[in-house]
C-alpha atoms as a PDB file:
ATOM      1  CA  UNK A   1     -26.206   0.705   6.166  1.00  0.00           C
ATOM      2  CA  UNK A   2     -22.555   1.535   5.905  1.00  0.00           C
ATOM      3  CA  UNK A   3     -21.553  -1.219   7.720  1.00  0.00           C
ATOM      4  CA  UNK A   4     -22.346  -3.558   5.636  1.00  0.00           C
ATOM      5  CA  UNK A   5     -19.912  -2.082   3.396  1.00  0.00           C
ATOM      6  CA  UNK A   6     -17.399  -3.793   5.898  1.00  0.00           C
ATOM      7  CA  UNK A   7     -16.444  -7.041   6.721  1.00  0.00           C
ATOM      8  CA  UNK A   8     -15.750  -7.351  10.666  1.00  0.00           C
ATOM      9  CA  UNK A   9     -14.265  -9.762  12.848  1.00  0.00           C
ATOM     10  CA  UNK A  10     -14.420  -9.208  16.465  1.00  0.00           C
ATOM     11  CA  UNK A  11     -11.072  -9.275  18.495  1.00  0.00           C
ATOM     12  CA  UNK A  12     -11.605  -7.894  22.028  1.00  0.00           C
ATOM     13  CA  UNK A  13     -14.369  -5.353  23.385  1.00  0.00           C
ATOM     14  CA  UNK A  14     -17.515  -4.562  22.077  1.00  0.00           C
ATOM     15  CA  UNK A  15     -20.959  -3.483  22.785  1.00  0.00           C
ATOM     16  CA  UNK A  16     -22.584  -4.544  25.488  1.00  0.00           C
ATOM     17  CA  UNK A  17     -25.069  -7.238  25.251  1.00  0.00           C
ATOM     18  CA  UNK A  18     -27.458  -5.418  26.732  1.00  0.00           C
ATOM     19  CA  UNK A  19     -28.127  -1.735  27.150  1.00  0.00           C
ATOM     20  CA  UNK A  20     -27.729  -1.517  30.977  1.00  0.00           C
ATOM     21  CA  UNK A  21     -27.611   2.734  31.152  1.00  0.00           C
ATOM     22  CA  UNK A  22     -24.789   2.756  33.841  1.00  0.00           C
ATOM     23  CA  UNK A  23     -20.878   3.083  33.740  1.00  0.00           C
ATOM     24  CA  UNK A  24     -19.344  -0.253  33.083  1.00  0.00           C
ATOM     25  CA  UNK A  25     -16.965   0.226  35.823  1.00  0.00           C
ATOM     26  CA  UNK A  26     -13.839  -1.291  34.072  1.00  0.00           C
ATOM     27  CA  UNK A  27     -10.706   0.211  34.213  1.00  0.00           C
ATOM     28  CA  UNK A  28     -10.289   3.513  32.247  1.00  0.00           C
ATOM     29  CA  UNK A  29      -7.917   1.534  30.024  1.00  0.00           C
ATOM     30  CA  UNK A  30     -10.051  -1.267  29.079  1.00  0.00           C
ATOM     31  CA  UNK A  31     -13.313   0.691  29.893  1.00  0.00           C
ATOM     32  CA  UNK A  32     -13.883   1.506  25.758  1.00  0.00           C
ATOM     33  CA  UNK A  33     -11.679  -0.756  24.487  1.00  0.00           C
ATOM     34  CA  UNK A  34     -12.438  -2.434  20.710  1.00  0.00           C
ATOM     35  CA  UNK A  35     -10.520  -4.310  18.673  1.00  0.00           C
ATOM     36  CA  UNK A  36     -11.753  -5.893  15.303  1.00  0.00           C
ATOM     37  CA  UNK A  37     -10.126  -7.069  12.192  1.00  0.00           C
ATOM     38  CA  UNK A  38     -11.674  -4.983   9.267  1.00  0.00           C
ATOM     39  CA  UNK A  39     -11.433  -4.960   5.552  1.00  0.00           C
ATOM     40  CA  UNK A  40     -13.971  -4.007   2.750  1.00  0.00           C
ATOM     41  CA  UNK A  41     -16.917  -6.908   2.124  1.00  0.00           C
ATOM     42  CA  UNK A  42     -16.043  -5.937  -1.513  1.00  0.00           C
ATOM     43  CA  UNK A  43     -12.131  -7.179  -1.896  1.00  0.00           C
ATOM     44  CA  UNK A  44     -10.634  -4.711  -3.207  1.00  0.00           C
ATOM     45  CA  UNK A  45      -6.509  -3.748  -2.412  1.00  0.00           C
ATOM     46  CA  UNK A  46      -6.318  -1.044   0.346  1.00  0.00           C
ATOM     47  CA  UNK A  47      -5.304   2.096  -1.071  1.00  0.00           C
ATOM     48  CA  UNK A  48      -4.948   5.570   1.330  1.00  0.00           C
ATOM     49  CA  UNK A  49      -9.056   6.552   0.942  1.00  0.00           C
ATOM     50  CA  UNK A  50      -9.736   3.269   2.482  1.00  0.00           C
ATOM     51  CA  UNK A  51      -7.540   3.329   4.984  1.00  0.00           C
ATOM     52  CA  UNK A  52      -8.713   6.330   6.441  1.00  0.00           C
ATOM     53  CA  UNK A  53     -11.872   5.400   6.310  1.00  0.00           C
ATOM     54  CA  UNK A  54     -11.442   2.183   8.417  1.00  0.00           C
ATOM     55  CA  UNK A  55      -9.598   4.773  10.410  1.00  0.00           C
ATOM     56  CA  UNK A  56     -13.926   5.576  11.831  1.00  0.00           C
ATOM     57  CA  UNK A  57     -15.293   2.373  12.074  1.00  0.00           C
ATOM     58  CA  UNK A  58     -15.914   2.186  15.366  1.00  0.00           C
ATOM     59  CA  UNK A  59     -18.898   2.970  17.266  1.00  0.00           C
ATOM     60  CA  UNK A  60     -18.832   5.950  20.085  1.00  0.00           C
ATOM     61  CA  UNK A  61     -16.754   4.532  22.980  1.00  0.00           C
ATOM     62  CA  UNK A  62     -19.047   6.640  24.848  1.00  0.00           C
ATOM     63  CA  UNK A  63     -21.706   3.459  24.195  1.00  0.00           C
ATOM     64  CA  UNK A  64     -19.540   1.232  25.517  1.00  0.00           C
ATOM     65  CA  UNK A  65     -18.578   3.425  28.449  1.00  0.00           C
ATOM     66  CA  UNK A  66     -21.956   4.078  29.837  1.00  0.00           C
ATOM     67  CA  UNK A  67     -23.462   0.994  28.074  1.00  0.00           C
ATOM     68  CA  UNK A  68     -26.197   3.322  26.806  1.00  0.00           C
ATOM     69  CA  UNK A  69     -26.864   4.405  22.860  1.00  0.00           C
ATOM     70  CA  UNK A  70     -25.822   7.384  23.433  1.00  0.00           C
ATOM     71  CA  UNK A  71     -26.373  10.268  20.772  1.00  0.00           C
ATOM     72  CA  UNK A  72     -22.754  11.202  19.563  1.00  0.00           C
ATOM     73  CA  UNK A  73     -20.748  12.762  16.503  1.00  0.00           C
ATOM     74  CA  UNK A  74     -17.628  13.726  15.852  1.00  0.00           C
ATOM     75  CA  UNK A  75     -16.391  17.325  16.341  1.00  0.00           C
ATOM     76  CA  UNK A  76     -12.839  16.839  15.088  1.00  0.00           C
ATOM     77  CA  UNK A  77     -10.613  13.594  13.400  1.00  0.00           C
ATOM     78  CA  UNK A  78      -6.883  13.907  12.663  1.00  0.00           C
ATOM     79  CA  UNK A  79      -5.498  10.457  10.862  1.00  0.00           C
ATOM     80  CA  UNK A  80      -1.641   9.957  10.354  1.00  0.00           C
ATOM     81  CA  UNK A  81      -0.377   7.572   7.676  1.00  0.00           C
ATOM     82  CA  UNK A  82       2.324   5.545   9.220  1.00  0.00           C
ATOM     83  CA  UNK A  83       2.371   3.406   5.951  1.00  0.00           C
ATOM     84  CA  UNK A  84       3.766   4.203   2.324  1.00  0.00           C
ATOM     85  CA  UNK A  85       2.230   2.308  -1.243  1.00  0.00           C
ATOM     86  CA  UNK A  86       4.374  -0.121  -1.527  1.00  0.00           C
ATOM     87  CA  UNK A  87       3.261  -1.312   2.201  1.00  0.00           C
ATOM     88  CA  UNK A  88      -0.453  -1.028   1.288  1.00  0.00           C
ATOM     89  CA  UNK A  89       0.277  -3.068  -1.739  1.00  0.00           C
ATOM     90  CA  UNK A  90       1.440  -5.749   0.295  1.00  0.00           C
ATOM     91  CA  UNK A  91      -1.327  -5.951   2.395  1.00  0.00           C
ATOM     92  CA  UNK A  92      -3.692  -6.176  -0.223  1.00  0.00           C
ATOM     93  CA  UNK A  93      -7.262  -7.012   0.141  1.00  0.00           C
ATOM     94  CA  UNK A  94      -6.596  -8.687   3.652  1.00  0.00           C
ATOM     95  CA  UNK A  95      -7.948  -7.643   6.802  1.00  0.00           C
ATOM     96  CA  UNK A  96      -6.363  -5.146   9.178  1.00  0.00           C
ATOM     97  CA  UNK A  97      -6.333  -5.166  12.910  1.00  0.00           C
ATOM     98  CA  UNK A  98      -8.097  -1.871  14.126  1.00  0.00           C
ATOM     99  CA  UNK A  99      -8.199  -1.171  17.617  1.00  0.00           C
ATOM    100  CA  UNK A 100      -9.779   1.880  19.556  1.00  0.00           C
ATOM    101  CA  UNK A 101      -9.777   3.390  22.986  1.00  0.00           C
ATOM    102  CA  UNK A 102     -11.248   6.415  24.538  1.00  0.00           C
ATOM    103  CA  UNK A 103      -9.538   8.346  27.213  1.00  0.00           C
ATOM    104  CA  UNK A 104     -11.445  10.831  29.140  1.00  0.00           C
ATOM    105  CA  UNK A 105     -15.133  11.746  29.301  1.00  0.00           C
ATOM    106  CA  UNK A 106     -16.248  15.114  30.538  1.00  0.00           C
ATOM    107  CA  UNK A 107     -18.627  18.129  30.035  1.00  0.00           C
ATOM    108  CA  UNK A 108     -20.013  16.023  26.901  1.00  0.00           C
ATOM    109  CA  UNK A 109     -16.959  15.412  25.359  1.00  0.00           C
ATOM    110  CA  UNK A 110     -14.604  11.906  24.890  1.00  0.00           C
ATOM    111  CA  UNK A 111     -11.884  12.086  23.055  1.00  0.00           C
ATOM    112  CA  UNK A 112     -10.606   8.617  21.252  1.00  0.00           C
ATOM    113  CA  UNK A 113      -7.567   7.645  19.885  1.00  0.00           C
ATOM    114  CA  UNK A 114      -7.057   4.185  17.259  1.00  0.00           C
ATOM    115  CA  UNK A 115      -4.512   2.499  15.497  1.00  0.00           C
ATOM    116  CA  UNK A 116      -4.399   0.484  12.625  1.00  0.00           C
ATOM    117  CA  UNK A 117      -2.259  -2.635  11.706  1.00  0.00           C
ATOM    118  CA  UNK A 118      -1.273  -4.820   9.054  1.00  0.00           C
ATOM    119  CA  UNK A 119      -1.662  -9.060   9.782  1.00  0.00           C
ATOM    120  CA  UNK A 120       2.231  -9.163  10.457  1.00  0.00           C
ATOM    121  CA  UNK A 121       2.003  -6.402  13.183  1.00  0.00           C
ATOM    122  CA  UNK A 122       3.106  -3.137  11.282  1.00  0.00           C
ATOM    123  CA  UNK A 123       1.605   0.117  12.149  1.00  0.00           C
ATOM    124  CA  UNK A 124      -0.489   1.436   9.036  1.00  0.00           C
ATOM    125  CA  UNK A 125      -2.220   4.476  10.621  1.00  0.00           C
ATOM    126  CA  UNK A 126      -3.149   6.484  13.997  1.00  0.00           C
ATOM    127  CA  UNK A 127      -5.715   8.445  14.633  1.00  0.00           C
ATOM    128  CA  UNK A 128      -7.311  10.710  16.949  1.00  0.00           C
ATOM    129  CA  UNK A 129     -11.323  12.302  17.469  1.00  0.00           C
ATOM    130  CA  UNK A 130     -12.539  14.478  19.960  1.00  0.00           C
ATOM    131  CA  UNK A 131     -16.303  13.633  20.073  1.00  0.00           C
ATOM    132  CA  UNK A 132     -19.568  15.323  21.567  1.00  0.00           C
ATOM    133  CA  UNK A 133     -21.663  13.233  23.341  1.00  0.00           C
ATOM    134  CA  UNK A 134     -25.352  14.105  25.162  1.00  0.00           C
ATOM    135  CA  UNK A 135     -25.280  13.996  29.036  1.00  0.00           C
END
């Protein structure tokens, strides 16, 4: 599959380890949180086309929310380079520290916003999805 395009290292969330089909009951702010360190499992220098595309490598946050595999997909997905060439050039082939968070989930919508950084802690990209999900 595509992930294994993708070499991940967990940070902070993630699934559940078991599918327990009720709300996790965590704060809304840590309720869908995810944080993982990603780069390509080819090494390769990140470029803008890769960037964006590590910009939707997370999972719903709808799974996480209701600890359920939830049928999803995204409706809309605006990403904002915060970084120029030269920065990408810097970071090279190393891994980035992506982190998403969903903020609201009604009427079979979530929307999600994530953030991507480079190892010494600047901002490379933000991004933001509003997702349908099945009640």
């Amino acid at each position: 599959g595509w992930r294994a395009r993708y070499e991940l290292r967990r940070a902070g969330g993630g699934l559940p380890s078991a599918w327990a089909h009720t709300e996790n009951g965590l704060p809304p702010e840590t309720a869908s949180l995810d944080q993982m360190w990603v780069r390509d499992a080819e090494a390769r220098p990140l470029d803008f086309p890769a960037l964006a595309a590590s910009c939707d490598i997370f999972y719903p946050r709808v799974w996480q929310r209701r600890s359920a595999p939830t049928p999803a997909g995204t409706v809309s997905m605006t990403v904002y380079f915060h970084a120029d060439a030269a920065l990408l050039a810097a970071v090279g082939g190393d891994f980035v520290l992506a982190q998403a968070r969903g903020q609201e989930y009604r009427g079979g919508f979530f929307d999600q916003t994530a953030q991507l950084w480079s190892r010494d802690g600047t901002m490379l990209a933000t991004t933001h999805q509003l997702v349908y999900y099945k009640s």
